[in-house]
N, C-alpha and C. Protein backbone atom coordinates (compact mmCIF):
# COMPACT_ATOMS: atom_id res chain seq x y z
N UNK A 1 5.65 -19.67 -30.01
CA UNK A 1 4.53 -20.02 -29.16
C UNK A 1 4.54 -19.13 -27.93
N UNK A 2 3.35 -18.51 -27.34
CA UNK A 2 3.27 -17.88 -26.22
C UNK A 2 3.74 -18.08 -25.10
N UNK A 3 3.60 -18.22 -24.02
CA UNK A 3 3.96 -18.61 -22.89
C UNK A 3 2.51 -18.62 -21.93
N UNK A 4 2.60 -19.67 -20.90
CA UNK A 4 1.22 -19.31 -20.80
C UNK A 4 1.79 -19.85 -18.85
N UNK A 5 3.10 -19.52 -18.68
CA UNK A 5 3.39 -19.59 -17.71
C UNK A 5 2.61 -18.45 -16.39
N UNK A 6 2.51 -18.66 -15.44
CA UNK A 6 1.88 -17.56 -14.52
C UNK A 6 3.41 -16.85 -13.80
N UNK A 7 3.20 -16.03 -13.52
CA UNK A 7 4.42 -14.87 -13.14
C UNK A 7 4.22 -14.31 -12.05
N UNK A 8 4.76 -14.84 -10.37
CA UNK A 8 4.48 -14.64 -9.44
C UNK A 8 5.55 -13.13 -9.31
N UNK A 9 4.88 -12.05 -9.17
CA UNK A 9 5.49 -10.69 -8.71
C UNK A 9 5.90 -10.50 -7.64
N UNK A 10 7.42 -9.78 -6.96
CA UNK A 10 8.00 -9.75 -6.40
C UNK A 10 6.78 -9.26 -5.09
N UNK A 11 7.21 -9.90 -3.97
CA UNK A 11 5.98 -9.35 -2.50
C UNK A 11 4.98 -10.23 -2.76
N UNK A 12 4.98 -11.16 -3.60
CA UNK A 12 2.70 -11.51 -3.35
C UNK A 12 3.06 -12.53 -2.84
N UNK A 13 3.81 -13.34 -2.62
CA UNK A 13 4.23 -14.52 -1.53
C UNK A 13 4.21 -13.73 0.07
N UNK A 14 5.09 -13.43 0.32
CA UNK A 14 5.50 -12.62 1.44
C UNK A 14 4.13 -11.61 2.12
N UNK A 15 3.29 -10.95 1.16
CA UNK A 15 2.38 -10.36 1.42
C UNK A 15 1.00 -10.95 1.90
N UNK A 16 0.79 -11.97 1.05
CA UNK A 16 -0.10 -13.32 1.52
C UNK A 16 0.31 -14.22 2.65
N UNK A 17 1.62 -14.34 3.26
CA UNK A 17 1.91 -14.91 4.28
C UNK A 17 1.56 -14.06 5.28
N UNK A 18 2.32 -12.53 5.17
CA UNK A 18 1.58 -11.34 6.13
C UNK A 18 -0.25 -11.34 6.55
N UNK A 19 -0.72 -11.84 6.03
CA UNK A 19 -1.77 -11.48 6.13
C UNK A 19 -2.92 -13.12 6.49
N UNK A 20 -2.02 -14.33 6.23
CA UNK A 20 -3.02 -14.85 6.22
C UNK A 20 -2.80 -15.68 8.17
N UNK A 21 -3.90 -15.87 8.15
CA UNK A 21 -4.20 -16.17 9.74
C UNK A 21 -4.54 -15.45 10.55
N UNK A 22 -4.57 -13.97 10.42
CA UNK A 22 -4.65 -13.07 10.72
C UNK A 22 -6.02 -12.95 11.41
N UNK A 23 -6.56 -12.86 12.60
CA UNK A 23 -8.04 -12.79 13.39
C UNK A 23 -8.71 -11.67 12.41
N UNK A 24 -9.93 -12.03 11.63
CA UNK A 24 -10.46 -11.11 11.39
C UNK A 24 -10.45 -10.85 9.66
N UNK A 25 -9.59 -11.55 9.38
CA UNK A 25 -9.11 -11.40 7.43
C UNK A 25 -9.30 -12.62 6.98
N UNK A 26 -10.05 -12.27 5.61
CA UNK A 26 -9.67 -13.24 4.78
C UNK A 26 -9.78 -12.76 3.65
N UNK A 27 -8.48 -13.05 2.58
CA UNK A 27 -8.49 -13.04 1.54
C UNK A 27 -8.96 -14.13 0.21
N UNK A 28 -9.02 -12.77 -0.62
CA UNK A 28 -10.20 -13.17 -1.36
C UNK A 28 -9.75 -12.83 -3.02
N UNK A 29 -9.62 -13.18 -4.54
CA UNK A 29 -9.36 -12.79 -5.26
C UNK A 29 -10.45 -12.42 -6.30
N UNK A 30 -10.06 -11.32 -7.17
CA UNK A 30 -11.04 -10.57 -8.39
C UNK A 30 -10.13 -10.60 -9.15
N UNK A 31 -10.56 -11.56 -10.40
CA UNK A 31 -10.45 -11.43 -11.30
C UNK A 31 -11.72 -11.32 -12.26
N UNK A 32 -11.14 -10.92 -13.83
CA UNK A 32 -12.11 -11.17 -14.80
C UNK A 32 -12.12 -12.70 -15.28
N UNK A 33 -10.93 -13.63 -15.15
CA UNK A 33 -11.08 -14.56 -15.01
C UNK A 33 -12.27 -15.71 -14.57
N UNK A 34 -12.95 -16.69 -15.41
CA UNK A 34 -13.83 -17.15 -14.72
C UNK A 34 -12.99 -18.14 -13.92
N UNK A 35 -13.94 -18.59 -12.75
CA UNK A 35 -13.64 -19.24 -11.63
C UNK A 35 -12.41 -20.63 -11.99
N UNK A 36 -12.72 -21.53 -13.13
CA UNK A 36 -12.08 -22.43 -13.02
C UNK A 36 -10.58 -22.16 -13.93
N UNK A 37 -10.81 -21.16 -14.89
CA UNK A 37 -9.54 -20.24 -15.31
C UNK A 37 -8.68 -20.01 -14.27
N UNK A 38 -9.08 -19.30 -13.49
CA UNK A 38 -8.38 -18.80 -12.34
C UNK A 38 -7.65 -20.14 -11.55
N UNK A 39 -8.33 -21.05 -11.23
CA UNK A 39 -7.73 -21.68 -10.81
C UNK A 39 -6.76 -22.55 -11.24
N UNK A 40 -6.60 -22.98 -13.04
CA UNK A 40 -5.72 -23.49 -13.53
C UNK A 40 -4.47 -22.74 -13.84
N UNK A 41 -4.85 -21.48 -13.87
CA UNK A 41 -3.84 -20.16 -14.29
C UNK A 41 -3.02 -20.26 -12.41
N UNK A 42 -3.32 -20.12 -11.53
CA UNK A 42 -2.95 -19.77 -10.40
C UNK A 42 -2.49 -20.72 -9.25
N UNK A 43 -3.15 -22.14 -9.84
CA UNK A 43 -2.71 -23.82 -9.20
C UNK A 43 -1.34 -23.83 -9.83
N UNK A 44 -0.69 -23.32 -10.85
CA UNK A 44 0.25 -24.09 -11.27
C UNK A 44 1.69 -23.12 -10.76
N UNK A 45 1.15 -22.16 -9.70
CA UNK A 45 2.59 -22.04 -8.83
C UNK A 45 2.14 -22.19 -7.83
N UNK A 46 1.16 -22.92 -7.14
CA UNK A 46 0.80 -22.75 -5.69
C UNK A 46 -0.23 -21.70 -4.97
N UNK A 47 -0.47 -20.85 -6.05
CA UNK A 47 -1.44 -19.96 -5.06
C UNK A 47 -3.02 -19.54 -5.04
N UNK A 48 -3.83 -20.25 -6.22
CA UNK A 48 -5.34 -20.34 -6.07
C UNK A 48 -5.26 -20.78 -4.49
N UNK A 49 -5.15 -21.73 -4.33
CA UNK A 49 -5.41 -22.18 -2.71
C UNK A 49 -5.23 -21.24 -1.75
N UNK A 50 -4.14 -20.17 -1.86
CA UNK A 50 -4.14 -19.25 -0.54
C UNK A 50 -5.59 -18.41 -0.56
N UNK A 51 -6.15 -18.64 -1.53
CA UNK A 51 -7.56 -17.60 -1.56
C UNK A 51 -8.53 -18.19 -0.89
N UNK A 52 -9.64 -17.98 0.11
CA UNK A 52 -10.16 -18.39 0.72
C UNK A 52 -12.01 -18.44 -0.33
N UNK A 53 -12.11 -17.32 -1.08
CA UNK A 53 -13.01 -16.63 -1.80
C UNK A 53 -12.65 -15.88 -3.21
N UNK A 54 -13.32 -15.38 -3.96
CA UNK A 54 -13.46 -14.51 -4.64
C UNK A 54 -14.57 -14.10 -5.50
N UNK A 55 -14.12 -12.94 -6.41
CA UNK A 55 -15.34 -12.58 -7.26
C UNK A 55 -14.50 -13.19 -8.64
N UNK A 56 -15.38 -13.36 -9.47
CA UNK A 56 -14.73 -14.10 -10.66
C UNK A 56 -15.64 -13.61 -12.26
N UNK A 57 -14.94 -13.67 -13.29
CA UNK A 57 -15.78 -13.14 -14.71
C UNK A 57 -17.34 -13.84 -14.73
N UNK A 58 -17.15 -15.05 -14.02
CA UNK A 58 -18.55 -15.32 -14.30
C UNK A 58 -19.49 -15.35 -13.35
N UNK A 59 -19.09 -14.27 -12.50
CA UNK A 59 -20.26 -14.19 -11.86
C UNK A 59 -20.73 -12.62 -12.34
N UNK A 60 -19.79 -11.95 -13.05
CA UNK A 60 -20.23 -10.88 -13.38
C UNK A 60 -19.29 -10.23 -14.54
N UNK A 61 -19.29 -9.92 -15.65
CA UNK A 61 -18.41 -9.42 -16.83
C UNK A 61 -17.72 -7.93 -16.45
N UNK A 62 -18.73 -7.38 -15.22
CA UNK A 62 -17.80 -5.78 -14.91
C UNK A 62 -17.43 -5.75 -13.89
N UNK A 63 -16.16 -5.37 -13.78
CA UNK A 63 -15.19 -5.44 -12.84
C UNK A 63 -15.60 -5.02 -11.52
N UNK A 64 -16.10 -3.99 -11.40
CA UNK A 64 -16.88 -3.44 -10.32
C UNK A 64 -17.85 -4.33 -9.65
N UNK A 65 -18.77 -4.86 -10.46
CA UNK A 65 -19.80 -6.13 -9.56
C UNK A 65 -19.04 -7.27 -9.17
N UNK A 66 -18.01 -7.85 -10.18
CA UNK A 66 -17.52 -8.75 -9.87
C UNK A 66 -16.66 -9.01 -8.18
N UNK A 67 -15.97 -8.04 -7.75
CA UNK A 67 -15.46 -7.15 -6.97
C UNK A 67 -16.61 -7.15 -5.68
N UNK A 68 -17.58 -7.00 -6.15
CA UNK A 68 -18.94 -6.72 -5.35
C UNK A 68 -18.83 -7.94 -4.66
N UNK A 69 -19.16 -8.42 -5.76
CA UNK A 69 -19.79 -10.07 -5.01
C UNK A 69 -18.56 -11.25 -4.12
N UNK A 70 -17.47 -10.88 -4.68
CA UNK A 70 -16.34 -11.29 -3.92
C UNK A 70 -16.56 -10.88 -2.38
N UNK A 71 -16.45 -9.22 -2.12
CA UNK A 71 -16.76 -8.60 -0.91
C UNK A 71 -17.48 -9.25 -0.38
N UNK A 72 -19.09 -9.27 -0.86
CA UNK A 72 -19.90 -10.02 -0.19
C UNK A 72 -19.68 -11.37 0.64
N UNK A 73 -18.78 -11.96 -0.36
CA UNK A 73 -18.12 -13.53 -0.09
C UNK A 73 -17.55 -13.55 1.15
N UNK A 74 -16.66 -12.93 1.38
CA UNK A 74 -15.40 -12.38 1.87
C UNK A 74 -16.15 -11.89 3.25
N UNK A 75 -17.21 -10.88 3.36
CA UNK A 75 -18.16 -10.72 4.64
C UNK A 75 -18.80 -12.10 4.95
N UNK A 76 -19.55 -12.67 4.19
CA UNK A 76 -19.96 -14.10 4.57
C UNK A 76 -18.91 -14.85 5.19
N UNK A 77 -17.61 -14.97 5.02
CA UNK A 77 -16.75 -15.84 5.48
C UNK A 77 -16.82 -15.58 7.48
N UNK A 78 -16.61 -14.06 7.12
CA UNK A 78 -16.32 -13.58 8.47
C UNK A 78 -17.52 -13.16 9.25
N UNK A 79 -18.78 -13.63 8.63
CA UNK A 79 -19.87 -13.44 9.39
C UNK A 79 -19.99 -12.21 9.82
N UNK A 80 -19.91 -11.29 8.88
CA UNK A 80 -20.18 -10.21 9.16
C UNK A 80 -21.19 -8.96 8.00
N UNK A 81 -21.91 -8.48 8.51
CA UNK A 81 -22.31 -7.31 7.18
C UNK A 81 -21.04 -6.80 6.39
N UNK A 82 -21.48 -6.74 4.42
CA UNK A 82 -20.24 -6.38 4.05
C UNK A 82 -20.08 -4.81 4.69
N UNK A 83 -21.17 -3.53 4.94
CA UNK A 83 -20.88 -2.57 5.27
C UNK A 83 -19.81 -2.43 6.79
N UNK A 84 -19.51 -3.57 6.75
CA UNK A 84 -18.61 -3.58 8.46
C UNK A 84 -17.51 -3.99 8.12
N UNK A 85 -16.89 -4.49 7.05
CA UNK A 85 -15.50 -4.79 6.63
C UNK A 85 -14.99 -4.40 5.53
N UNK A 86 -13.75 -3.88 6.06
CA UNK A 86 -12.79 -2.98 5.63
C UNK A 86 -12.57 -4.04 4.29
N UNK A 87 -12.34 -3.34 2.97
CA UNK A 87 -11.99 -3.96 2.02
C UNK A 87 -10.75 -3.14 1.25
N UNK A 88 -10.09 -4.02 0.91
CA UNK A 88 -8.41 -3.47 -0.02
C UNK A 88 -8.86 -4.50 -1.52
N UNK A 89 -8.18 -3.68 -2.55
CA UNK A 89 -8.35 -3.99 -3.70
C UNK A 89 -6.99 -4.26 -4.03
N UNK A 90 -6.37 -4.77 -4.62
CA UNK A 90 -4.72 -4.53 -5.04
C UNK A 90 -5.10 -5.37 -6.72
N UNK A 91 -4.50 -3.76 -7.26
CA UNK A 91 -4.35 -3.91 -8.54
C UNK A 91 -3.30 -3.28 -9.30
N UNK A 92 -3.41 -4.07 -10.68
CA UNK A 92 -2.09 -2.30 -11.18
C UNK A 92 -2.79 -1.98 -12.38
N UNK A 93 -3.92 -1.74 -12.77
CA UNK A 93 -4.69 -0.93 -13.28
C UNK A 93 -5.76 0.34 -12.89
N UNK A 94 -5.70 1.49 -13.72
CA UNK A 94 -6.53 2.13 -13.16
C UNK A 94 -8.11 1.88 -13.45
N UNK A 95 -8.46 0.67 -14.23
CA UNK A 95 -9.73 0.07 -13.90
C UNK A 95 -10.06 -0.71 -12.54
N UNK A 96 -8.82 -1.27 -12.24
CA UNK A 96 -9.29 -1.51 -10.70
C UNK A 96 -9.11 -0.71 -9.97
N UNK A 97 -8.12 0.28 -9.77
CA UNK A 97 -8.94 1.24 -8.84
C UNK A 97 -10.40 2.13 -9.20
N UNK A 98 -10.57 2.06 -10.38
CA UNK A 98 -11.78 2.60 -9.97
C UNK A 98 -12.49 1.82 -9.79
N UNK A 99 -12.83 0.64 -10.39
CA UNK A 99 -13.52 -0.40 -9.36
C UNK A 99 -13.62 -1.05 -8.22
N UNK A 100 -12.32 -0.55 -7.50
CA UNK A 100 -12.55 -0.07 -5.88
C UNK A 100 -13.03 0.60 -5.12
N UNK A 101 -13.04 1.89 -6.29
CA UNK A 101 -14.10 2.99 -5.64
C UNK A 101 -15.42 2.99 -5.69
N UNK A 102 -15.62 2.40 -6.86
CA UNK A 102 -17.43 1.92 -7.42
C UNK A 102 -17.97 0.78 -5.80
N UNK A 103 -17.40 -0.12 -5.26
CA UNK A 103 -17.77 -0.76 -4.56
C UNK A 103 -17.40 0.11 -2.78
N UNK A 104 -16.14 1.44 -2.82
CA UNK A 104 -16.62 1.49 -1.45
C UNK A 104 -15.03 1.08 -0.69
N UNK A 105 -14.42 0.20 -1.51
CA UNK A 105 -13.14 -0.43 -0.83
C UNK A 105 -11.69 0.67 -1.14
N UNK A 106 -10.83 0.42 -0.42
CA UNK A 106 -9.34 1.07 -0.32
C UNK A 106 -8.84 0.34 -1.74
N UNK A 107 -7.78 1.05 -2.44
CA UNK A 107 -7.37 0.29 -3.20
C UNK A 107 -5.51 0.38 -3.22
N UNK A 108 -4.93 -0.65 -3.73
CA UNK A 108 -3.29 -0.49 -3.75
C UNK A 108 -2.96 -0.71 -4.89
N UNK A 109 -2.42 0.55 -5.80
CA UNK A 109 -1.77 0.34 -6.66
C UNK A 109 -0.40 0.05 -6.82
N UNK A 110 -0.62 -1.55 -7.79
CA UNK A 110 0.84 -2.01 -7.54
C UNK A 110 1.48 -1.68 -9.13
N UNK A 111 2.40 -1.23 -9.49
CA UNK A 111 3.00 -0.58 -10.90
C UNK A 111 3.98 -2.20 -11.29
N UNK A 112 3.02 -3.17 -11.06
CA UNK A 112 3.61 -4.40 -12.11
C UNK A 112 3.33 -4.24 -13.62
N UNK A 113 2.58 -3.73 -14.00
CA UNK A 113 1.81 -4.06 -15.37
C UNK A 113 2.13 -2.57 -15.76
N UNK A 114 1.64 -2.33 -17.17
CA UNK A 114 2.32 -1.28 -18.07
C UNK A 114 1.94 0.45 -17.33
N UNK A 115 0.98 0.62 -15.93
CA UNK A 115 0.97 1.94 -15.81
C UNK A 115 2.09 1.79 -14.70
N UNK A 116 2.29 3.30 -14.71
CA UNK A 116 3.07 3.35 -13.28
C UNK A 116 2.59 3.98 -12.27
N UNK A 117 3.88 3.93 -11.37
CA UNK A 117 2.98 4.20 -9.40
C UNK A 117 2.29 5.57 -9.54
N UNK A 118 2.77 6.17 -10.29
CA UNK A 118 2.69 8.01 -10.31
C UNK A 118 1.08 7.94 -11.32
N UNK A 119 0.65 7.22 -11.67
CA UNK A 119 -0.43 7.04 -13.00
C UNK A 119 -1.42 6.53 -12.02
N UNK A 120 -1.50 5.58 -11.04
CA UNK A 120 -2.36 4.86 -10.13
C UNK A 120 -2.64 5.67 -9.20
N UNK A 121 -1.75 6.22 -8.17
CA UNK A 121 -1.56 7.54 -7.94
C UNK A 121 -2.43 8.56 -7.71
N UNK A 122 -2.56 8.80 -9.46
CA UNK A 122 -3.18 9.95 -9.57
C UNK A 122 -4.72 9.91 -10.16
N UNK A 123 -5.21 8.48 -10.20
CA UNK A 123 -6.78 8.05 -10.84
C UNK A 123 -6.86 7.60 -9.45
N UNK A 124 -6.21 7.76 -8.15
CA UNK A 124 -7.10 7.73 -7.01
C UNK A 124 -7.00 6.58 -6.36
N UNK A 125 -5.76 5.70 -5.98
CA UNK A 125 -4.97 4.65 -5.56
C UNK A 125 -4.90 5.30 -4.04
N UNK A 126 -5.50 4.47 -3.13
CA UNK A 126 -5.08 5.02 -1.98
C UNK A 126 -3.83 4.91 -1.79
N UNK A 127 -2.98 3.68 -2.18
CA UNK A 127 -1.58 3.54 -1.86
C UNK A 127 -1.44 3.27 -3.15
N UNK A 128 0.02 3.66 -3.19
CA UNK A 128 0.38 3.26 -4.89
C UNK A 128 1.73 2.83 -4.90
N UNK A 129 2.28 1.67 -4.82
CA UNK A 129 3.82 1.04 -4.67
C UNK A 129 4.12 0.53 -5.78
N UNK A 130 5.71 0.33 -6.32
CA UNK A 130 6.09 -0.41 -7.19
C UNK A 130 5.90 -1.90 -7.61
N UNK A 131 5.65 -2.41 -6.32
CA UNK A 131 5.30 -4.09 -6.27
C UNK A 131 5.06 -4.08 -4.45
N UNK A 132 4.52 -5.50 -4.34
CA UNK A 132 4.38 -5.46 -3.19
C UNK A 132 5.57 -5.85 -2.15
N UNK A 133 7.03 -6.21 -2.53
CA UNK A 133 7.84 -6.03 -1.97
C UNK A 133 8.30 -4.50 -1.15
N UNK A 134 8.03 -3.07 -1.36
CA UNK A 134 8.09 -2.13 -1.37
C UNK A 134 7.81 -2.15 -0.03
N UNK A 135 9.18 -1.35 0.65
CA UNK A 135 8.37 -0.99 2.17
C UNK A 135 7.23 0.05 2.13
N UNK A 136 6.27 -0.80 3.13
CA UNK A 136 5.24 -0.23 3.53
C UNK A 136 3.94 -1.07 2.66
N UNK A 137 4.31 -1.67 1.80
CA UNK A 137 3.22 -2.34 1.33
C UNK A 137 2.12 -2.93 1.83
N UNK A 138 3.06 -3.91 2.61
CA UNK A 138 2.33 -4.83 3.49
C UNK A 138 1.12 -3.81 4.61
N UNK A 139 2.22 -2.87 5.01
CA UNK A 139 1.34 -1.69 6.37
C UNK A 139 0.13 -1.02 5.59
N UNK A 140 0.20 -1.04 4.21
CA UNK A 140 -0.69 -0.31 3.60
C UNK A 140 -1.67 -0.97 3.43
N UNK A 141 -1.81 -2.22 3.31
CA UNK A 141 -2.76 -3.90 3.18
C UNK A 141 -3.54 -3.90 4.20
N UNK A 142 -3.02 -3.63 5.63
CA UNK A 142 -3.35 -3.82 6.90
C UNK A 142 -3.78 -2.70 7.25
N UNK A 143 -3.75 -1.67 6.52
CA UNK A 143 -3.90 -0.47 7.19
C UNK A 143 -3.39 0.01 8.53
């Protein structure tokens, strides 16, 4: 039988603590996941809740809009035009970085999943770390 456990990666605790409270931020998650997926996949270690927003599969099937509309979210929170806030993507595919670039946002490639840092890298990862434990991760989040 599979496992259908969720697998918190080394830094995404620590990195989400960095960042949250922060004047001016709020985080927000993209997945292809639809909305209530996400949240049963991500409630069962504690961390749907640190998300304030996101873009989700059903608001859009391509990664890039989905992404979109999160942003948007994510400017609504902070009352602001999305063209006025800085957006970070953190993924470890090179479909999400390019669907960082399709929308406009920074992206961080994290080499959890089968590519590596040198592969993210090089399809145009503004930052590209092993996980988000990695010094400098966090500085790279924050810019």
């Amino acid at each position: 039988m599979a496992s259908t456990a969720c697998l918190i990666h080394r830094g995404v605790e620590a990195a989400l603590d960095a960042v949250s409270g922060r004047r001016g931020v709020v985080i927000g998650l993209g997945t292809g996941n639809i909305r209530e997926g996400a949240r049963l996949k991500l409630g069962r270690v504690g961390l749907f809740e640190r998300f304030a927003f996101g873009g989700f599969g059903c608001d859009h099937e391509r990664r890039d809009e989905l992404l979109r509309v999160g942003a948007e979210r994510g400017a609504a929170l902070l009352g602001a035009p999305r063209s006025r806030c800085r957006v970070v993507v953190i993924g470890d595919t090179p479909r999400d970085v390019a669907a960082a670039h399709a929308i406009g946002a920074e992206s961080v490639g994290v080499a959890t999943g089968p590519h590596r840092r040198e592969e993210l890298a090089a399809c145009g990862a503004t930052f590209a770390v092993e996980d988000l434990a990695e010094e400098g991760a966090i500085a790279a989040m924050l810019g």
